[in-house]
Protein backbone atom coordinates (compact mmCIF):
# COMPACT_ATOMS: atom_id res chain seq x y z
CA UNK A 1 16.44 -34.45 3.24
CA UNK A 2 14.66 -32.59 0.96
CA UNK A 3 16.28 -30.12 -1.05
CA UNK A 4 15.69 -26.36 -0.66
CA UNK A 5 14.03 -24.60 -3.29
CA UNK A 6 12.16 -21.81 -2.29
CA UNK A 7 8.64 -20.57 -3.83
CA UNK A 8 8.52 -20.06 -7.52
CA UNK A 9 9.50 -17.09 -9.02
CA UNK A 10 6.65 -14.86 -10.47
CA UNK A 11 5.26 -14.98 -13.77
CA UNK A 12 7.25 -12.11 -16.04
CA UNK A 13 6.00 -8.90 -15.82
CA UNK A 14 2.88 -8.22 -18.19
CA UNK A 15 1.64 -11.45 -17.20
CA UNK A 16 -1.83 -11.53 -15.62
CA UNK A 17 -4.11 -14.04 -13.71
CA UNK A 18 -7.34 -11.85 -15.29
CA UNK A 19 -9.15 -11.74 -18.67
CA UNK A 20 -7.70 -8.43 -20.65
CA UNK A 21 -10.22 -5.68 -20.44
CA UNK A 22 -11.29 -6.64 -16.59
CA UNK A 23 -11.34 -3.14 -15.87
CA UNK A 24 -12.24 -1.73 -19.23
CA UNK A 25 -14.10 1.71 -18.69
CA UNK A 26 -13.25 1.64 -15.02
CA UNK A 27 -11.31 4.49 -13.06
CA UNK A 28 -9.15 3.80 -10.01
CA UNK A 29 -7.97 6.09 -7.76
CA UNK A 30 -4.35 5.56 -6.46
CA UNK A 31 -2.73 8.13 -3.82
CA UNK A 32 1.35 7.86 -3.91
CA UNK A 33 1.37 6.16 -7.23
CA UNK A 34 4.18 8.05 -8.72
CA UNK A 35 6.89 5.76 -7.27
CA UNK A 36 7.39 1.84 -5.70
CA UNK A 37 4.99 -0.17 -4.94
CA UNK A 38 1.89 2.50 -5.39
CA UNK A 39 2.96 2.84 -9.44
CA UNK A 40 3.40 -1.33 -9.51
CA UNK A 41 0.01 -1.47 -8.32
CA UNK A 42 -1.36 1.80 -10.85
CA UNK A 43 0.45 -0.08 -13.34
CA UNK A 44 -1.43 -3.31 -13.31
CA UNK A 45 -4.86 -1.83 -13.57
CA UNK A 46 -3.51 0.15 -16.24
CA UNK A 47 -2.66 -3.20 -18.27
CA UNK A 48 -5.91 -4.23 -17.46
CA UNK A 49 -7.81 -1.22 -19.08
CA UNK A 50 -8.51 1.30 -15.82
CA UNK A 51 -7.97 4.73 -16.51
CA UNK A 52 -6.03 5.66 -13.69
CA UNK A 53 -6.24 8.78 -11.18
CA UNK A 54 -2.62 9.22 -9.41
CA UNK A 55 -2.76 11.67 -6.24
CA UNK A 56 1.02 12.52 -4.76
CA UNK A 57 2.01 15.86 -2.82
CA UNK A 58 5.44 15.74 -5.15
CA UNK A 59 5.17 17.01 -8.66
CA UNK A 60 7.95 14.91 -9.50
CA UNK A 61 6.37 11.59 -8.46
CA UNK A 62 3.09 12.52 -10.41
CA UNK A 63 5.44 13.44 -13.49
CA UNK A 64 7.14 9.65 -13.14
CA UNK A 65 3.63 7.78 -12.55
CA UNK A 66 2.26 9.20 -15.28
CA UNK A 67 4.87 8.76 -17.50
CA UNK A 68 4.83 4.80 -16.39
CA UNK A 69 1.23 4.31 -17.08
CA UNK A 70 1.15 6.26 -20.50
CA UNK A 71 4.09 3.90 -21.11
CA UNK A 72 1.14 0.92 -21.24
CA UNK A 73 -0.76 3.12 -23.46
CA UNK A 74 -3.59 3.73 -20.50
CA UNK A 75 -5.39 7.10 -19.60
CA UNK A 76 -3.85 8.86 -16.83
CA UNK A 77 -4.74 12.09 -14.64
CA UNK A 78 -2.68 13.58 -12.37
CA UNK A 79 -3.75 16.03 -9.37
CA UNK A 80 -1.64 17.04 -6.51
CA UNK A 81 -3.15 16.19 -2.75
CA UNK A 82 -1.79 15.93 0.08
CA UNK A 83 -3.82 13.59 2.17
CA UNK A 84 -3.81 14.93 5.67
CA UNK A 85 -6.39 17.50 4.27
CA UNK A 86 -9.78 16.74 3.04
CA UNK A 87 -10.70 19.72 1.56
CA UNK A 88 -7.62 18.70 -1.06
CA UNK A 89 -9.34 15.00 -1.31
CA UNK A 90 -12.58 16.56 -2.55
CA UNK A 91 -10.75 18.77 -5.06
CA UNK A 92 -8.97 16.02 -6.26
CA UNK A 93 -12.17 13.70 -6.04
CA UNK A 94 -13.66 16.70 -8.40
CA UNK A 95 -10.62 16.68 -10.60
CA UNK A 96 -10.75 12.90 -10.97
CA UNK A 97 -14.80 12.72 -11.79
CA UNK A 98 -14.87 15.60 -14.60
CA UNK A 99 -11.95 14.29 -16.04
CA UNK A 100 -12.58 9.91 -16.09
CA UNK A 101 -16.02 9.83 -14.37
CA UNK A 102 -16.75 8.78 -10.34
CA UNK A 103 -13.71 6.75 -9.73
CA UNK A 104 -14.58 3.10 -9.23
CA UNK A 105 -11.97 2.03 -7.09
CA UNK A 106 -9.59 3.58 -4.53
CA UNK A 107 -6.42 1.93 -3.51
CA UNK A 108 -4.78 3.78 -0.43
CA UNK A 109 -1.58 3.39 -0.81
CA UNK A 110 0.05 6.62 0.81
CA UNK A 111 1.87 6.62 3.92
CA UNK A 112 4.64 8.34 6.31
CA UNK A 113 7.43 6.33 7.98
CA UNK A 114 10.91 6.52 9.27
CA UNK A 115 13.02 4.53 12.01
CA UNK A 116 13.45 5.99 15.42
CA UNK A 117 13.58 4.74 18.58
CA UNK A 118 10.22 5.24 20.80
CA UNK A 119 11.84 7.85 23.15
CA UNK A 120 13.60 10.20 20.69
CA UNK A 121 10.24 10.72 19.18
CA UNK A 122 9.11 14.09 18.69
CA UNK A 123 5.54 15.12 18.93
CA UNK A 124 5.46 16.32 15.51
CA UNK A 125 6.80 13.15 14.25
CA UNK A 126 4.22 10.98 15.66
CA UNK A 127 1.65 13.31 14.45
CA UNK A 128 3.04 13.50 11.07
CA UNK A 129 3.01 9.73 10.18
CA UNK A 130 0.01 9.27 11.81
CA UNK A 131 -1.99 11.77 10.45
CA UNK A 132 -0.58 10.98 6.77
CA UNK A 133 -1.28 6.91 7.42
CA UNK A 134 -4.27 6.71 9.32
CA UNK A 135 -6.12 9.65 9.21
CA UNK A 136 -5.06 10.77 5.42
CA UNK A 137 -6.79 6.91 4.67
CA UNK A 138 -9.64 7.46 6.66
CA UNK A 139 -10.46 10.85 4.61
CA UNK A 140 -10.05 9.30 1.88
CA UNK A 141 -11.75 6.55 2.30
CA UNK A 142 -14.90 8.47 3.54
CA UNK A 143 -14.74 10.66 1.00
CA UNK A 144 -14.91 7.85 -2.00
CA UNK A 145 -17.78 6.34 -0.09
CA UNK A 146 -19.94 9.23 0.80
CA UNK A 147 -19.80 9.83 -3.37
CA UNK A 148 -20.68 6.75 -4.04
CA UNK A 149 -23.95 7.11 -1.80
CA UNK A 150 -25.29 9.77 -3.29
CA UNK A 151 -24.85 8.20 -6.75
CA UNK A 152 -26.43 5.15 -5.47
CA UNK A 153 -23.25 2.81 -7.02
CA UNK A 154 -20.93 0.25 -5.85
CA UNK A 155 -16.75 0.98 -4.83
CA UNK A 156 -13.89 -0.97 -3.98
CA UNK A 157 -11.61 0.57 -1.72
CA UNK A 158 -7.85 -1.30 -0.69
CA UNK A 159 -6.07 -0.13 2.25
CA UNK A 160 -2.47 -0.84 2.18
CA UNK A 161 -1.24 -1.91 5.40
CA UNK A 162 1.81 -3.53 6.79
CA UNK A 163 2.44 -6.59 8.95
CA UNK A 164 3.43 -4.73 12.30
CA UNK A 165 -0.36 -3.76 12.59
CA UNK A 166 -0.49 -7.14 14.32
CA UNK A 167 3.01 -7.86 15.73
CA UNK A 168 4.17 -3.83 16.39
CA UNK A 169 6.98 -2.87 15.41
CA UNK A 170 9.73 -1.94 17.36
CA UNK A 171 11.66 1.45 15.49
CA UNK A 172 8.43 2.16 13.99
CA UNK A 173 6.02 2.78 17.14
CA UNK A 174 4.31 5.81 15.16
CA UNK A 175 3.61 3.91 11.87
CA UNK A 176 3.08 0.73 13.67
CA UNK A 177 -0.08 1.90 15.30
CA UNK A 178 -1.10 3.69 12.83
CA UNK A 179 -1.27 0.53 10.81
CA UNK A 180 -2.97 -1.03 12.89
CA UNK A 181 -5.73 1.30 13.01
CA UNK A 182 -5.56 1.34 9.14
CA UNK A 183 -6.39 -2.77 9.44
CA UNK A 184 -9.20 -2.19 12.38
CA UNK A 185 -10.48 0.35 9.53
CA UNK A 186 -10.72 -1.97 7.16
CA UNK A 187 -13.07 -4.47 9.37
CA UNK A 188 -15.10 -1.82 10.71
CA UNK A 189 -15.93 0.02 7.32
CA UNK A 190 -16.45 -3.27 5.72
CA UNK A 191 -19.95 -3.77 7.81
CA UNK A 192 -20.51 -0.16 7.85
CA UNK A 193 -20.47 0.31 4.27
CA UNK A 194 -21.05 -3.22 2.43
CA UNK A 195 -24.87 -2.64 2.71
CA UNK A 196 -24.44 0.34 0.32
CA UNK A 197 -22.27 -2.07 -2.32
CA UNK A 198 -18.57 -0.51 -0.87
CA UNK A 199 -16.43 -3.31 -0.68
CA UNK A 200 -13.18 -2.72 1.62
CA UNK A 201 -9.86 -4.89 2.01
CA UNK A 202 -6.51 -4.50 3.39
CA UNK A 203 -3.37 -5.26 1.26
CA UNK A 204 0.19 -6.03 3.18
CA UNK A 205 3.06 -6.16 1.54
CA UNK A 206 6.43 -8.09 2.41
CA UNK A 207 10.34 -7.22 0.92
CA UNK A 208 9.27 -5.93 -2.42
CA UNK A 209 12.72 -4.01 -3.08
CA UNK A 210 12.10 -0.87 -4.97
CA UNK A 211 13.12 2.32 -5.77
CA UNK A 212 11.62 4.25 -3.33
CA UNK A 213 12.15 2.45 -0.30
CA UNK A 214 13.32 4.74 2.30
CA UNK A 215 16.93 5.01 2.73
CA UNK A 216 17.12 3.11 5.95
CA UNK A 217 15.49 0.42 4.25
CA UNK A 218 17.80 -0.07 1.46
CA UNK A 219 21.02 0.41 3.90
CA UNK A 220 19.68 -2.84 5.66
CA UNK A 221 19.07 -4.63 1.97
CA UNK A 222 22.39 -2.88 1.08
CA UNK A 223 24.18 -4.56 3.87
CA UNK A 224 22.34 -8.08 3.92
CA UNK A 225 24.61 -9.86 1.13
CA UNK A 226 22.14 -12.44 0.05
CA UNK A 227 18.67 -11.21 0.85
CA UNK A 228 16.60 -14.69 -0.18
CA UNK A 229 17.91 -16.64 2.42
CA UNK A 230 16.14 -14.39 5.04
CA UNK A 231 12.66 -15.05 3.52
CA UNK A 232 10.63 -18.25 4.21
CA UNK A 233 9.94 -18.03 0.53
CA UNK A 234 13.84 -18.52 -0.78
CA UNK A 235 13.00 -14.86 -2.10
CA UNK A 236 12.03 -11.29 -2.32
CA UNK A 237 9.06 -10.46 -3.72
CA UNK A 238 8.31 -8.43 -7.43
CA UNK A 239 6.40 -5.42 -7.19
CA UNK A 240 4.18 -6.95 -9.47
CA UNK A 241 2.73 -9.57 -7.63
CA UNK A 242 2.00 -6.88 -4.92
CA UNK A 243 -0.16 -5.24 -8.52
CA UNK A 244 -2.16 -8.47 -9.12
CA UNK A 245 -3.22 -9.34 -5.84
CA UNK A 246 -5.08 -5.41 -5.86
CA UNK A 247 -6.47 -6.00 -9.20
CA UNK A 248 -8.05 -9.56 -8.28
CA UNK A 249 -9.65 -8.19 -4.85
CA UNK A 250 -11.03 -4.97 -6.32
CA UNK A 251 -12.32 -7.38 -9.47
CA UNK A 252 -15.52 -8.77 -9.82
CA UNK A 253 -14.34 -12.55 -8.86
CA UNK A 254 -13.74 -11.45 -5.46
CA UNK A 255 -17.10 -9.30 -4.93
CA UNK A 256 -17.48 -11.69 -1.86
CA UNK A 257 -14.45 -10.88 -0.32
CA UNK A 258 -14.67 -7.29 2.47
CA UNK A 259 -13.05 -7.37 5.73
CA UNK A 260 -10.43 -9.19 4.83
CA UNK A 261 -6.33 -8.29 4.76
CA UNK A 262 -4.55 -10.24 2.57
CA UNK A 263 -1.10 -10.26 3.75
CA UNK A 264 1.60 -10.93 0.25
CA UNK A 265 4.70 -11.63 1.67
CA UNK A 266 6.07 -15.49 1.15
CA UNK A 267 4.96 -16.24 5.03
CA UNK A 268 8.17 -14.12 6.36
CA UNK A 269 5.82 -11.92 8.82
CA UNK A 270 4.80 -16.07 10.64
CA UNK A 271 8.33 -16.64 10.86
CA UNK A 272 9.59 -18.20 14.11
CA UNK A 273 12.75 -19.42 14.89
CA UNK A 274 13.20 -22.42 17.30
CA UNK A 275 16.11 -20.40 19.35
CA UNK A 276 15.69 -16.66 19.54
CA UNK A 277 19.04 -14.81 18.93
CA UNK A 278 20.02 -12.71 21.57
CA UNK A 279 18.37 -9.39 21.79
CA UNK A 280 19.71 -5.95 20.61
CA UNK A 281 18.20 -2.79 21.29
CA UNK A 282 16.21 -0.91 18.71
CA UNK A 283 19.23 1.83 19.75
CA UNK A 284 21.95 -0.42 18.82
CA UNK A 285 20.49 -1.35 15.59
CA UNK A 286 20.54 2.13 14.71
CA UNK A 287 24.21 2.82 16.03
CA UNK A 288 22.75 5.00 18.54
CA UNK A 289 24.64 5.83 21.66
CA UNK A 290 22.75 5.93 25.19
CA UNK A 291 19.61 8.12 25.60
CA UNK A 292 20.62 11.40 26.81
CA UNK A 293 17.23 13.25 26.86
């Protein structure tokens, strides 16, 4: 029998799959940059010469994603947003054009999420993550686009999703959905807007540990001794790799490429196993007792 191996490990970090300068004179436009996998992703356009617009509610998380990309020596603005509100998106649209110029790409990276089971949901819960994850993108989105019409120039826009758009995902019924209208938004804008030069992909990560997963997240990593051996892939992956798949489909070698997700997690999310274990309620896997109402 063949011997187990697992994927290759990434390149080391600093590596990169494009020619140096690809984004040279560029500006992209990343909301929740300042931490995990949205600074990984800031920070990899950075190395490839983008100036780099980082949009966060938290002062603190603009203060550490700006700290990380003047770290590389790139150009960096700051400007506090919160998503859910457009009139904020055009102010920080404004902030982001008089300061680098029209920004040429726009990763949405920005989302809302927490565990709980379907029927302890409260209202404002469900509104909360969805109107952060799907309709904070969607403003965004629209807003990037509808600037780039009047100037009469192309955009790239990436959507970061996550694999429950297509599977659900029980635990997660508000962000779930929510993703999955973030995916359907990618597809449908793609036609819409690709006659006017806006290209428009999703991006799904896998297990990229980081530091600001939430905290139910890292209890489960926390609690899983050896987490490779859960993964199709032999491993987790490195936020970087998460980085270089956004900078190759906003680049110009994948100008061909809209409508598409491109899902970067080792093949975990296709997982099947031949026997399913038995099956444990989303409530026991949270240690919560019996719904009392």
């Amino acid at each position: 029998m063949s011997e187990i191996i697992g994927l290759p490990d990434a390149p080391e970090m600093g590596a990169a799959a494009l020619p140096a300068g690809t984004y040279d004179g560029q500006v992209v436009f990343v909301t929740g940059a300042g931490t995990g996998l949205g600074k990984a992703i800031a920070q990899e356009f950075a190395r490839l010469g983008a100036k780099i617009v980082i949009a966060s509610r938290k002062p603190e998380h603009l203060e550490a994603g700006k700290e990380a990309i003047e770290a590389l020596g790139a150009e960096v603005l700051t400007v506090s947003c919160d998503i859910r509100e457009p009139e904020q998106i055009a102010a920080a649209f404004d902030v982001a054009t008089e300061g680098f110029g029209l920004p040429d790409v726009l990763v949405n990276n920005a989302a809302a999420n927490f565990p709980v089971p379907a029927e302890d949901m409260s209202p404002n819960a469900w509104r909360t993550v969805v109107d952060i994850t799907l309709n904070g993108t969607f403003f965004c989105a629209r807003e990037f686009a509808r600037r780039h019409f009047l100037a009469g120039t192309p955009g790239s826009i990436i959507n970061v999703g996550a694999s429950y758009a297509w599977t659900g995902g029980p635990g997660f019924a508000h962000s779930a959905a929510a993703k999955a209208g973030v995916k359907n938004m990618v597809e449908t804008l793609a036609v819409e807007w690709g006659p006017y030069g806006i290209q428009v992909n999703g991006l799904v990560p896998g297990l990229f540990p980081h530091e600001d997963m939430t905290a139910d997240i890292q209890g489960n990593l926390k609690r899983t001794n050896d987490k490779d051996v859960v993964q199709p892939a032999m491993r987790v992956g490195r936020p970087r790799e998460l980085g270089w798949a956004a900078t190759f489909l906003a680049s110009p070698y994948a100008r061909f490429i809209s409508g598409h997700t491109l899902v970067v997690d080792g093949a975990n999310w296709q997982r099947r196993s031949l026997t399913n274990p038995p099956v444990v309620t989303v409530r026991d896997q949270m240690g919560k007792g019996p719904f009392e109402g």
